[in-house]
PDB file of N, CA and C in Angstrom:
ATOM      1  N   UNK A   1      -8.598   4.602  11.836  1.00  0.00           N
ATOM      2  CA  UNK A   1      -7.392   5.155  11.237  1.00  0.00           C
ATOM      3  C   UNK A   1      -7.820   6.198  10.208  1.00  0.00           C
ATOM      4  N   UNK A   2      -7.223   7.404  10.280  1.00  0.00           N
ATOM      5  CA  UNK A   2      -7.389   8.203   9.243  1.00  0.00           C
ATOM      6  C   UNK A   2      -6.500   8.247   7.884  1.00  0.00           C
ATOM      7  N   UNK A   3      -7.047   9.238   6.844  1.00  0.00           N
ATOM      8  CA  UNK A   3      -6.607   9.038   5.939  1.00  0.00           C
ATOM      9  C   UNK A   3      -4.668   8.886   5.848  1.00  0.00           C
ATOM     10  N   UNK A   4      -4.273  10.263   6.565  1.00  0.00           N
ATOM     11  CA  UNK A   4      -3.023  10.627   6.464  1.00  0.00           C
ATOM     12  C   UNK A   4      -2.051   9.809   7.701  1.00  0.00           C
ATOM     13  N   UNK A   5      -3.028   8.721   8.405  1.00  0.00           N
ATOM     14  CA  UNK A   5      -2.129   8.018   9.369  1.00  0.00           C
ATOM     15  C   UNK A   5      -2.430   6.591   8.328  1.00  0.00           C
ATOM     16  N   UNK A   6      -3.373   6.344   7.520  1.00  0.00           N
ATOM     17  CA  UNK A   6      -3.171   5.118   6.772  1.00  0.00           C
ATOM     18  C   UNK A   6      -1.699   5.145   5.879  1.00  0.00           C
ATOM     19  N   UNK A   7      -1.757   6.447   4.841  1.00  0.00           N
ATOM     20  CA  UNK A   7      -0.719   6.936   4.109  1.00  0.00           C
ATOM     21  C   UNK A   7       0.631   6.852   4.784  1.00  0.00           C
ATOM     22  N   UNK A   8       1.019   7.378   6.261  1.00  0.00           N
ATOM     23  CA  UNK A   8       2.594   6.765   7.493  1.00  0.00           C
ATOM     24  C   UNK A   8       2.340   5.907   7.440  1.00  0.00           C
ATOM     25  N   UNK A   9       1.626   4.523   7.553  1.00  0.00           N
ATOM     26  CA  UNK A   9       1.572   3.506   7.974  1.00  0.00           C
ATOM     27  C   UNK A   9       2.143   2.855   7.238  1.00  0.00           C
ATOM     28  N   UNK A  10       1.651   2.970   5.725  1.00  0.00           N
ATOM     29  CA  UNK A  10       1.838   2.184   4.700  1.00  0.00           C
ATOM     30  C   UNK A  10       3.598   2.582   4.231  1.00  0.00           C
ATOM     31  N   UNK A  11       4.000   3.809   4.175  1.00  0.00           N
ATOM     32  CA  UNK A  11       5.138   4.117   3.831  1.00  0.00           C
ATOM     33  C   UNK A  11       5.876   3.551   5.272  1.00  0.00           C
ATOM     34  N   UNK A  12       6.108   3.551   6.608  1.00  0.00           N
ATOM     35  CA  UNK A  12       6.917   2.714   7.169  1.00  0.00           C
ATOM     36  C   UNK A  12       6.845   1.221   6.802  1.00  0.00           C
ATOM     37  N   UNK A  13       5.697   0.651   6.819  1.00  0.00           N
ATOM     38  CA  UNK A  13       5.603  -0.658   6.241  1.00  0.00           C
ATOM     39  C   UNK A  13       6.566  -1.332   5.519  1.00  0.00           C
ATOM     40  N   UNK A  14       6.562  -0.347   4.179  1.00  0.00           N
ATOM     41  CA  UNK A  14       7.243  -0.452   3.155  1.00  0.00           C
ATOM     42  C   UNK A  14       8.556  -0.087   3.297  1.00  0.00           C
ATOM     43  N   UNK A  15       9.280   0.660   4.364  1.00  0.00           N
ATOM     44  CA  UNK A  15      10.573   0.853   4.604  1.00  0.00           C
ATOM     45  C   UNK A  15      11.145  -0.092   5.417  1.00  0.00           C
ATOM     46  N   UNK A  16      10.227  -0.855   6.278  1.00  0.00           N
ATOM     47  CA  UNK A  16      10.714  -1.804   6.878  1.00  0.00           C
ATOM     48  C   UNK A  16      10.861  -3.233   5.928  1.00  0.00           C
ATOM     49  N   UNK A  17       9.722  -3.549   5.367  1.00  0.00           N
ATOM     50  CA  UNK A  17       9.985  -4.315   3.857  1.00  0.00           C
ATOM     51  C   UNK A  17      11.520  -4.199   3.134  1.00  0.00           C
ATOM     52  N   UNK A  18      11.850  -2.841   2.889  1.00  0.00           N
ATOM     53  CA  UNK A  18      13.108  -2.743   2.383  1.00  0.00           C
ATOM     54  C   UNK A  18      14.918  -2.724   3.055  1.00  0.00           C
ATOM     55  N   UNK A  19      14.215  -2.839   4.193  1.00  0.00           N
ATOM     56  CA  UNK A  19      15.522  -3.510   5.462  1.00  0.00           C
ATOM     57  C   UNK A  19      15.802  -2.025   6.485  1.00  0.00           C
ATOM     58  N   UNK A  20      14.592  -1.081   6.248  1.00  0.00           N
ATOM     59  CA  UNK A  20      14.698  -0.507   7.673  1.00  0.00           C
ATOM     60  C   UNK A  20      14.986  -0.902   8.943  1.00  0.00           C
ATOM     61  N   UNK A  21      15.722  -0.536   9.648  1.00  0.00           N
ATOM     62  CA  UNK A  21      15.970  -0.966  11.282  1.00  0.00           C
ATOM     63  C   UNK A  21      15.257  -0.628  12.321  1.00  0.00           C
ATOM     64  N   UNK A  22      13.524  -0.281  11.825  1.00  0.00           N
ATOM     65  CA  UNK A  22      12.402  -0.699  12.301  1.00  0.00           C
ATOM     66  C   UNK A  22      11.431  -1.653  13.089  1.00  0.00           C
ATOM     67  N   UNK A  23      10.442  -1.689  13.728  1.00  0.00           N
ATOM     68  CA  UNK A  23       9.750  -2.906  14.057  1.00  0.00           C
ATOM     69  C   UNK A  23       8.692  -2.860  12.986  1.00  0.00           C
ATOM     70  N   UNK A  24       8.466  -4.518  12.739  1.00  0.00           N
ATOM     71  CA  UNK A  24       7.803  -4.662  11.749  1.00  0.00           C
ATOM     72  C   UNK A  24       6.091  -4.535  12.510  1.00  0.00           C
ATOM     73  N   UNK A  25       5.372  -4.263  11.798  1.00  0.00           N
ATOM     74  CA  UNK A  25       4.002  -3.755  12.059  1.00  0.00           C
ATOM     75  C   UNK A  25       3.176  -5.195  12.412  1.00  0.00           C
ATOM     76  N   UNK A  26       1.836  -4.684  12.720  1.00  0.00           N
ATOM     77  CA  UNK A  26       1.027  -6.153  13.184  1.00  0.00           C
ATOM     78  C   UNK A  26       0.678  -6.982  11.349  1.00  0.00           C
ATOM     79  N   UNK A  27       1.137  -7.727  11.316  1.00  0.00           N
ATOM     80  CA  UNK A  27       0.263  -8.569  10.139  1.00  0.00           C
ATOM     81  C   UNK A  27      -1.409  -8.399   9.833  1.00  0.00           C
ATOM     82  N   UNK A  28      -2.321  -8.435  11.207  1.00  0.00           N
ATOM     83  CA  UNK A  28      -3.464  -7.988  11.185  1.00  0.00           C
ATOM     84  C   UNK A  28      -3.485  -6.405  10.683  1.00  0.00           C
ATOM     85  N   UNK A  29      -2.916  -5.524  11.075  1.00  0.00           N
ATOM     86  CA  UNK A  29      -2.842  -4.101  10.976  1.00  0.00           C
ATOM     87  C   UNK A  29      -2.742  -3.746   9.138  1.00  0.00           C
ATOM     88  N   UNK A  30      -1.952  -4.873   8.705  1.00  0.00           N
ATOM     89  CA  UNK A  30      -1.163  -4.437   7.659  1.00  0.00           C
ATOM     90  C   UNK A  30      -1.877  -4.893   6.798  1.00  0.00           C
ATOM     91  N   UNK A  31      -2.485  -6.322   6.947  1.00  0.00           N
ATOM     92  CA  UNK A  31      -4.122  -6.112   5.860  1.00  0.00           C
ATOM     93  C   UNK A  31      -5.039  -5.410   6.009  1.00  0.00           C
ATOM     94  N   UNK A  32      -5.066  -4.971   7.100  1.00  0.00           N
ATOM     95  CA  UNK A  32      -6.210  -3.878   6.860  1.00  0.00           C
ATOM     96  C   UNK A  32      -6.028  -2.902   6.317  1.00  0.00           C
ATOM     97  N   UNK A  33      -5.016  -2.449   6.393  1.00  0.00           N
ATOM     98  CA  UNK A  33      -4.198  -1.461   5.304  1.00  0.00           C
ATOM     99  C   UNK A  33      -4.072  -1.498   4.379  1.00  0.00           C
ATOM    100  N   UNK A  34      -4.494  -2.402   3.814  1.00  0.00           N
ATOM    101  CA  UNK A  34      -4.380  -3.169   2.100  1.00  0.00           C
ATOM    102  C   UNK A  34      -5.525  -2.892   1.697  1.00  0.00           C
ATOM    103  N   UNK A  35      -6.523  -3.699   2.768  1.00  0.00           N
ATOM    104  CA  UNK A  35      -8.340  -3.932   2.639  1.00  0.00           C
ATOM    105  C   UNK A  35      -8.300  -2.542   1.951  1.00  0.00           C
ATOM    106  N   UNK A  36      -8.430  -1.571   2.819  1.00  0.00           N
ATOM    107  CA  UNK A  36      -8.730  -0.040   2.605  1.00  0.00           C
ATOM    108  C   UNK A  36      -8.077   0.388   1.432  1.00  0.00           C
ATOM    109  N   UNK A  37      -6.791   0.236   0.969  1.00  0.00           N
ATOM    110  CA  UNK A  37      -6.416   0.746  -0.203  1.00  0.00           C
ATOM    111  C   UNK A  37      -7.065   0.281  -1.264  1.00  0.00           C
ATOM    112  N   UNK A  38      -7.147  -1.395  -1.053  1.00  0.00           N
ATOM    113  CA  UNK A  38      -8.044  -1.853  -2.259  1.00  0.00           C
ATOM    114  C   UNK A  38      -9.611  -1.018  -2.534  1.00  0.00           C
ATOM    115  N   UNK A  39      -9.630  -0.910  -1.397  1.00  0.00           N
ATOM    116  CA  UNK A  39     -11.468  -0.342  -1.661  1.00  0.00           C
ATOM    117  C   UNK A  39     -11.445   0.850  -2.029  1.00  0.00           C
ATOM    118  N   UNK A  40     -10.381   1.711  -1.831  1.00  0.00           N
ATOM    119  CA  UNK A  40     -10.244   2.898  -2.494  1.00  0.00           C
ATOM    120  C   UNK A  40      -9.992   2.902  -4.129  1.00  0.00           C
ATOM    121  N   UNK A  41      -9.208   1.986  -4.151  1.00  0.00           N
ATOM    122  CA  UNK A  41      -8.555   1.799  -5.607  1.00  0.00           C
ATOM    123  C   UNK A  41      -9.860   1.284  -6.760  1.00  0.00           C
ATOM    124  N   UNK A  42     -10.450   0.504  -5.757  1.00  0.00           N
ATOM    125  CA  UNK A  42     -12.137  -0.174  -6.745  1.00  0.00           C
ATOM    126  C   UNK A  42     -12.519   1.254  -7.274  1.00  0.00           C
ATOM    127  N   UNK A  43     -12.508   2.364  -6.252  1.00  0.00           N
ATOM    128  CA  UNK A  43     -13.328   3.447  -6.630  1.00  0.00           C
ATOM    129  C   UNK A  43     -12.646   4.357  -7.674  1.00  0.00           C
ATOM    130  N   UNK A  44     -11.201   4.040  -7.814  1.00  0.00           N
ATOM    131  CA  UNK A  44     -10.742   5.063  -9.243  1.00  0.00           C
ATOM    132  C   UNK A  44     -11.521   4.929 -10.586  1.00  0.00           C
ATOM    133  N   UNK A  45     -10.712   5.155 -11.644  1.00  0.00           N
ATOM    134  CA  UNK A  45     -11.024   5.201 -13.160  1.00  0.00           C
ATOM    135  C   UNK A  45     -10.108   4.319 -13.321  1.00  0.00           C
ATOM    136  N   UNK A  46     -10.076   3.342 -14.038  1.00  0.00           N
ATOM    137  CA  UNK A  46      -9.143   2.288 -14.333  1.00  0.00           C
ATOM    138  C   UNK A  46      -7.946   3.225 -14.790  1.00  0.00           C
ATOM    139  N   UNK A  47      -8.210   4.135 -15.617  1.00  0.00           N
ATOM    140  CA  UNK A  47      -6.773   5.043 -16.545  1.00  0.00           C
ATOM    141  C   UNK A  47      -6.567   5.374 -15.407  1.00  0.00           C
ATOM    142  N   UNK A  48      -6.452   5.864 -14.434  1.00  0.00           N
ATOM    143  CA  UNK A  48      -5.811   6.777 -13.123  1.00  0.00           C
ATOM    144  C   UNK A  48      -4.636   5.659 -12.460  1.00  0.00           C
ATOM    145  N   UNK A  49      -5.600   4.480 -12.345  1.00  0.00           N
ATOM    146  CA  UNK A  49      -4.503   3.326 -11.977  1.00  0.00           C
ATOM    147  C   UNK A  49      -3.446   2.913 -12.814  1.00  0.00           C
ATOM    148  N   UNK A  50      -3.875   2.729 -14.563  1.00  0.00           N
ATOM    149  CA  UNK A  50      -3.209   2.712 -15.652  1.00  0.00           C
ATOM    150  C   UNK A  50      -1.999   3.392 -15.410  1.00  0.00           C
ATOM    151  N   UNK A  51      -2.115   4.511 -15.275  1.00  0.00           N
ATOM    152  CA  UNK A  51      -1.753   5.411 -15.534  1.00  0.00           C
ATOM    153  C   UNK A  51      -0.366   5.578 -14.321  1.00  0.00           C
ATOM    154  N   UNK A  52      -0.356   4.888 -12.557  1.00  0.00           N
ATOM    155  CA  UNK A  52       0.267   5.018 -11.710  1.00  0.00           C
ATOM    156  C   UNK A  52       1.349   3.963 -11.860  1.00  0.00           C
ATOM    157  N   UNK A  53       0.618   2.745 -12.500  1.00  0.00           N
ATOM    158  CA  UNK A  53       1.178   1.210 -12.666  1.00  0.00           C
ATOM    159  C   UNK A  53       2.153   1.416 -13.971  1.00  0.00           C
ATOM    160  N   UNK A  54       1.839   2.215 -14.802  1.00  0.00           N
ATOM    161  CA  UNK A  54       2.274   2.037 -16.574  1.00  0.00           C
ATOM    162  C   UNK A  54       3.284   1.841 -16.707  1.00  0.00           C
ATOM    163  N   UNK A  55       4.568   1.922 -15.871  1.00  0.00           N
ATOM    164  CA  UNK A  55       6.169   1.649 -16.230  1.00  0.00           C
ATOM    165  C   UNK A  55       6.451   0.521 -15.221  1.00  0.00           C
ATOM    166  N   UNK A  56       5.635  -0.123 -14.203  1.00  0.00           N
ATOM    167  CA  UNK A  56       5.688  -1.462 -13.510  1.00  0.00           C
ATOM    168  C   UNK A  56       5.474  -2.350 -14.077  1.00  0.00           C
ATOM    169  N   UNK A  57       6.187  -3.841 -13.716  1.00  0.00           N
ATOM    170  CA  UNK A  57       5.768  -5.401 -13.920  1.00  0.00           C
ATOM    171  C   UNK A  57       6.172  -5.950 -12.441  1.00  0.00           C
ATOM    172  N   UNK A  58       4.730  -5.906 -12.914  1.00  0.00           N
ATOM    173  CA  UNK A  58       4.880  -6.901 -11.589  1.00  0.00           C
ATOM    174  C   UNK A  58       5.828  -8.721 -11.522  1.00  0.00           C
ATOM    175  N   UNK A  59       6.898  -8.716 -10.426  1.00  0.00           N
ATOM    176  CA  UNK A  59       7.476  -9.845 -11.031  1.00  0.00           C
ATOM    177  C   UNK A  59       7.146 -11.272 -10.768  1.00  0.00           C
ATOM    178  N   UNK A  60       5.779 -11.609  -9.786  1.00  0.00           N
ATOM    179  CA  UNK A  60       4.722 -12.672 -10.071  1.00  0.00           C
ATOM    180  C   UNK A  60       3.252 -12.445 -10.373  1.00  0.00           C
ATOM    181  N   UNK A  61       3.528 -12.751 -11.733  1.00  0.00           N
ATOM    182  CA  UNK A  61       1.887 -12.395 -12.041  1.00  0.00           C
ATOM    183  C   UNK A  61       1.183 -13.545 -11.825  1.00  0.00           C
TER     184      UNK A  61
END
């Protein structure tokens, strides 16, 4: 999967999450989609993430 088909993937994902009239994606597919973001995200500057998150709460911490 490339970069800019990970990036569609994840935004239908997430539209179907929000009650799109979509098919929902493979469960396998969709952690791997995670895997990869996480490993990208290891590689920021913590402030860059700070910085995307700063007006979120998450509502189970």
């Amino acid at each position: 999967m490339k970069k800019n088909e990970l990036i569609d993937f994840l935004i239908l994902h997430n539209k179907w999450r929000r009650g799109a009239d979509i098919p929902m994606k493979s469960p396998k597919d969709i952690g791997m989609a995670i895997e990869a973001v996480v490993a990208v995200l290891k590689g920021f500057d913590n402030d860059v993430v700070d910085f995307i998150l700063k007006d979120y709460e998450f509502t189970n911490k």
